[in-house]
Protein backbone atom coordinates (compact mmCIF):
# COMPACT_ATOMS: atom_id res chain seq x y z
CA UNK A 1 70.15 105.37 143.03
CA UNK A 2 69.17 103.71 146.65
CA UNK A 3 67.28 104.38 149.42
CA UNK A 4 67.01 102.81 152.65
CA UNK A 5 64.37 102.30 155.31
CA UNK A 6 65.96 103.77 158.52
CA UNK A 7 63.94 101.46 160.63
CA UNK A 8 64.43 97.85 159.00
CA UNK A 9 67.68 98.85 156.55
CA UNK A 10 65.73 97.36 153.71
CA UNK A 11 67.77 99.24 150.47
CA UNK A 12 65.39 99.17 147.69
CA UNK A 13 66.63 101.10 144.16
CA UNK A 14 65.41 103.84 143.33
CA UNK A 15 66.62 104.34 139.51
CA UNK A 16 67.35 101.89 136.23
CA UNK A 17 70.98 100.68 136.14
CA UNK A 18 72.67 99.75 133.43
CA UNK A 19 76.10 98.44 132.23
CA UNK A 20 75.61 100.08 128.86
CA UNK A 21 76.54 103.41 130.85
CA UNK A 22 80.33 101.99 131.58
CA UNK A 23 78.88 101.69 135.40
CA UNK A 24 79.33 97.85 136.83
CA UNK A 25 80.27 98.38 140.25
CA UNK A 26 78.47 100.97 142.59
CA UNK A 27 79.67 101.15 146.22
CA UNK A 28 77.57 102.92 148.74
CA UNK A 29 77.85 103.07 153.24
CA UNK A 30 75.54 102.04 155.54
CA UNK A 31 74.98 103.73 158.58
CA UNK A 32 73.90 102.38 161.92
CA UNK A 33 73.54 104.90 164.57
CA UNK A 34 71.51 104.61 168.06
CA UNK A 35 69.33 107.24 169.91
CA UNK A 36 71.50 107.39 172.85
CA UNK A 37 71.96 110.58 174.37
CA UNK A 38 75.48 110.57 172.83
CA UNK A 39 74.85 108.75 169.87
CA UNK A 40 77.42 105.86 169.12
CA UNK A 41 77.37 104.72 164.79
CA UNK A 42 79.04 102.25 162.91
CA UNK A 43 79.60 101.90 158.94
CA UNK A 44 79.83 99.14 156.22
CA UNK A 45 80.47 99.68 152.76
CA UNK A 46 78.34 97.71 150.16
CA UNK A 47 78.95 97.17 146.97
CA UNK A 48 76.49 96.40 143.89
CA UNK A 49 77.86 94.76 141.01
CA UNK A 50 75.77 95.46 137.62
CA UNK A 51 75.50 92.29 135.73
CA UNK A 52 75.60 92.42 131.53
CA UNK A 53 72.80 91.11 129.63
CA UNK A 54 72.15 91.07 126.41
CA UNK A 55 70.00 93.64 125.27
CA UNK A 56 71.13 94.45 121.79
CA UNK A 57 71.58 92.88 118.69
CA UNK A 58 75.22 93.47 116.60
CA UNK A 59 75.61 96.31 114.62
CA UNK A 60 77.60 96.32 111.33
CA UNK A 61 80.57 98.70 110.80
CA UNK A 62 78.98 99.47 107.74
CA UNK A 63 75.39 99.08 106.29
CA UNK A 64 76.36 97.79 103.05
CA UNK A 65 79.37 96.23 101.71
CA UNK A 66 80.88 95.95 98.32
CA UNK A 67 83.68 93.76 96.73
CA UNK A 68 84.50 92.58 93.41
CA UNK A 69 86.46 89.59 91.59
CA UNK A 70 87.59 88.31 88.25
CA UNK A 71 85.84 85.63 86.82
CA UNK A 72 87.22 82.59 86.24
CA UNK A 73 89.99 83.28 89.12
CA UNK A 74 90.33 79.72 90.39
CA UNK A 75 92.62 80.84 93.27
CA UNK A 76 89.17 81.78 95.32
CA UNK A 77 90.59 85.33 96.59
CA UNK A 78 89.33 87.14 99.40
CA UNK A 79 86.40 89.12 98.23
CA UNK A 80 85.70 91.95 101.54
CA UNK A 81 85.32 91.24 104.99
CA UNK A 82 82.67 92.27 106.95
CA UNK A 83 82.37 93.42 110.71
CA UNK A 84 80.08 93.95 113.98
CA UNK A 85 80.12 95.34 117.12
CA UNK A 86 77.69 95.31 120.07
CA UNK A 87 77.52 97.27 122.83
CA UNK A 88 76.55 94.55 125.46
CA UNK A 89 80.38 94.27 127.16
CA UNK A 90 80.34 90.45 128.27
CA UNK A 91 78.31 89.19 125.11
CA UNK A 92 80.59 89.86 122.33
CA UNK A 93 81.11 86.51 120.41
CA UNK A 94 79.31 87.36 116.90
CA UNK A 95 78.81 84.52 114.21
CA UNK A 96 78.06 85.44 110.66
CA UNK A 97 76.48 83.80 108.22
CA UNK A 98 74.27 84.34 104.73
CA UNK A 99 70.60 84.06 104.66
CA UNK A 100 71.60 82.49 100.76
CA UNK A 101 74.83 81.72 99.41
CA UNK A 102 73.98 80.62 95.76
CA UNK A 103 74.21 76.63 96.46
CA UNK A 104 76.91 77.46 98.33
CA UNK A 105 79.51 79.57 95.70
CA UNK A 106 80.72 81.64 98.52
CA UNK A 107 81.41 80.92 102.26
CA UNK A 108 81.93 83.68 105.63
CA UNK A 109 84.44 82.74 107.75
CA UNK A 110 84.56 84.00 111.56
CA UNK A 111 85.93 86.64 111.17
CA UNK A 112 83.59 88.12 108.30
CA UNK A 113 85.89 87.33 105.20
CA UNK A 114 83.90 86.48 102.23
CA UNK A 115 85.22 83.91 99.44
CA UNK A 116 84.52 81.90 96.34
CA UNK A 117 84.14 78.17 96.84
CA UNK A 118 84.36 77.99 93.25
CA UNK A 119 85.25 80.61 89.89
CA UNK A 120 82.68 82.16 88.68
CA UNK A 121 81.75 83.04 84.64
CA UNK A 122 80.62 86.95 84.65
CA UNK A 123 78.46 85.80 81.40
CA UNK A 124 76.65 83.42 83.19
CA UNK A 125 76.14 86.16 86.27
CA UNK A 126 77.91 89.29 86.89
CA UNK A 127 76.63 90.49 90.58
CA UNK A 128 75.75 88.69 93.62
CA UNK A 129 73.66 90.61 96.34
CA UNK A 130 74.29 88.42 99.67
CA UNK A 131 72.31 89.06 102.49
CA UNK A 132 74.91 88.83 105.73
CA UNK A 133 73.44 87.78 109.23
CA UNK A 134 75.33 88.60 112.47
CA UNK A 135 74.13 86.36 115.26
CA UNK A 136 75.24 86.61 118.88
CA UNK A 137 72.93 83.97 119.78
CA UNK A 138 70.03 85.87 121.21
CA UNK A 139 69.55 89.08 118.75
CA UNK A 140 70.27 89.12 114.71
CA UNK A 141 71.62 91.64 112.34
CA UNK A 142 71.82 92.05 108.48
CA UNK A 143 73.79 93.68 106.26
CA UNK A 144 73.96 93.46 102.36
CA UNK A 145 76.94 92.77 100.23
CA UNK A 146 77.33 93.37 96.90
CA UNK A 147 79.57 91.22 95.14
CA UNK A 148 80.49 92.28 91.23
CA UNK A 149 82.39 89.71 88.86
CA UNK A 150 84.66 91.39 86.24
CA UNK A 151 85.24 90.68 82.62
CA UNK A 152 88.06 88.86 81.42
CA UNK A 153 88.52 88.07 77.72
CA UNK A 154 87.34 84.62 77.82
CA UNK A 155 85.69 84.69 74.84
CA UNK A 156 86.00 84.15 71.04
CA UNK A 157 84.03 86.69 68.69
CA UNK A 158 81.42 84.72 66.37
CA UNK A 159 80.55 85.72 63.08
CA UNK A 160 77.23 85.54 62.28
CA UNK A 161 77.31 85.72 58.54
CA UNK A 162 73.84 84.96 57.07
CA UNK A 163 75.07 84.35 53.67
CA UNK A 164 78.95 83.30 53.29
CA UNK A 165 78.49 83.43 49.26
CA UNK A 166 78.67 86.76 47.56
CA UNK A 167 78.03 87.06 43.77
CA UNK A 168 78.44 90.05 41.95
CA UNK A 169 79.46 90.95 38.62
CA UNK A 170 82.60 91.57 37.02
CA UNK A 171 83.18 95.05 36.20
CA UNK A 172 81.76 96.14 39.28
CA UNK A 173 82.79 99.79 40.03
CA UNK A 174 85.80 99.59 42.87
CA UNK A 175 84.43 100.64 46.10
CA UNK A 176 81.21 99.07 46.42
CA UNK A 177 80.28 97.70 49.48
CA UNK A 178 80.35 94.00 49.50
CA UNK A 179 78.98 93.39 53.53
CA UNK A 180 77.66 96.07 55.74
CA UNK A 181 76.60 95.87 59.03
CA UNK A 182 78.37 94.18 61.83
CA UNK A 183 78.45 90.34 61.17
CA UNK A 184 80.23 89.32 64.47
CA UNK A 185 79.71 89.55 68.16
CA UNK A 186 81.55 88.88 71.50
CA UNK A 187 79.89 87.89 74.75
CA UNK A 188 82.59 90.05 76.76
CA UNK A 189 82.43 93.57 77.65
CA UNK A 190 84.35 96.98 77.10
CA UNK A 191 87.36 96.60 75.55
CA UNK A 192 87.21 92.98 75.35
CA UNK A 193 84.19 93.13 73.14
CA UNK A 194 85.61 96.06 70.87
CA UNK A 195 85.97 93.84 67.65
CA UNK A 196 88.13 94.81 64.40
CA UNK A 197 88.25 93.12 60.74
CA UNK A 198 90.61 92.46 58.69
CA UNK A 199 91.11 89.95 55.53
CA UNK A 200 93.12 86.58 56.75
CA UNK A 201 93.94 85.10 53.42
CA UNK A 202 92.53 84.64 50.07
CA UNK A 203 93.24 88.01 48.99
CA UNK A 204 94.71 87.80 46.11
């Protein structure tokens, strides 16, 4: 790793350090010895301390992220959390933040949690790709989260009847069909979209 010039103990190194390798300290002897006939020496130890810099950017646990809430959840839950690493020891303070945040509808905290500022309506959006910076100040990192909104039944069916009048004549063989097709619809999804029919009043 050293070498030394016997005549003017200049040490000089001879081969890259680094703290990366789990080596900071490196403690080597000097030697002083003079040319008498019987030679008379002396040692001192010296030590080298390897100093951190920041080489690297974070890394993310993960490369992508995924989390999921209910719409229209105005207790702003907890979402995911995200979380980085880096492998310079003395430079590990990581900030996160989003490159966009929707006008700000969700907010990181420190330590990577990811929440609502406000609820959200899954017909109005259902999934949110957010693109999540770590920053140690020096070197940047991204990783993507995907962020799903789930259904609630929120919302009424509407009929869409074109014509609400029906004429027909009397005498008209039982079991003809009087409306066909399917004259409602629901904005939700799955089951909360599954409609069924049935007569309210009037018949009699």
């Amino acid at each position: 790793v050293f070498s030394i010039n016997k005549n003017t103990c200049l040490v000089t190194l001879t081969e890259k350090v680094s703290a990366d390798a789990g080596v900071h300290r490196i403690t080597f002897h000097v030697r002083a010895k003079d040319n008498g006939i019987s030679p008379l020496m002396s040692s001192v130890p010296i030590t080298v301390i390897v100093t951190d810099i920041n080489t690297h950017a974070p890394v993310f646990n993960e490369s992508s992220y995924n989390g999921s809430l209910y719409e229209n959840d105005y207790l702003l839950p907890f979402i995911t959390q995200v979380a980085a690493y880096e492998k310079d020891r003395d430079q590990v303070q990581i900030a996160f933040s989003f490159v966009f945040d929707y006008s700000g509808t969700f907010r990181i905290t420190s330590d990577g949690k990811i929440q609502p500022t406000r609820a959200l309506d899954r017909e109005t959006r259902d999934e949110y790709p957010l693109t999540v910076v770590a920053s140690d100040g020096q070197h940047n990192s991204t990783s993507i989260v995907t962020v799903k909104v789930l259904d609630r039944n929120d919302n009424n069916p509407v009929l869409t009847f074109t014509d609400r009048s029906i004429s027909l004549d009397e005498n008209i063989p039982l079991g003809t069909t009087l409306v066909s097709g399917l004259p409602a619809s629901d904005a939700d999804i799955g089951i909360n979209a599954q409609l069924t029919f049935d007569i309210l009043s009037g018949n009699t």
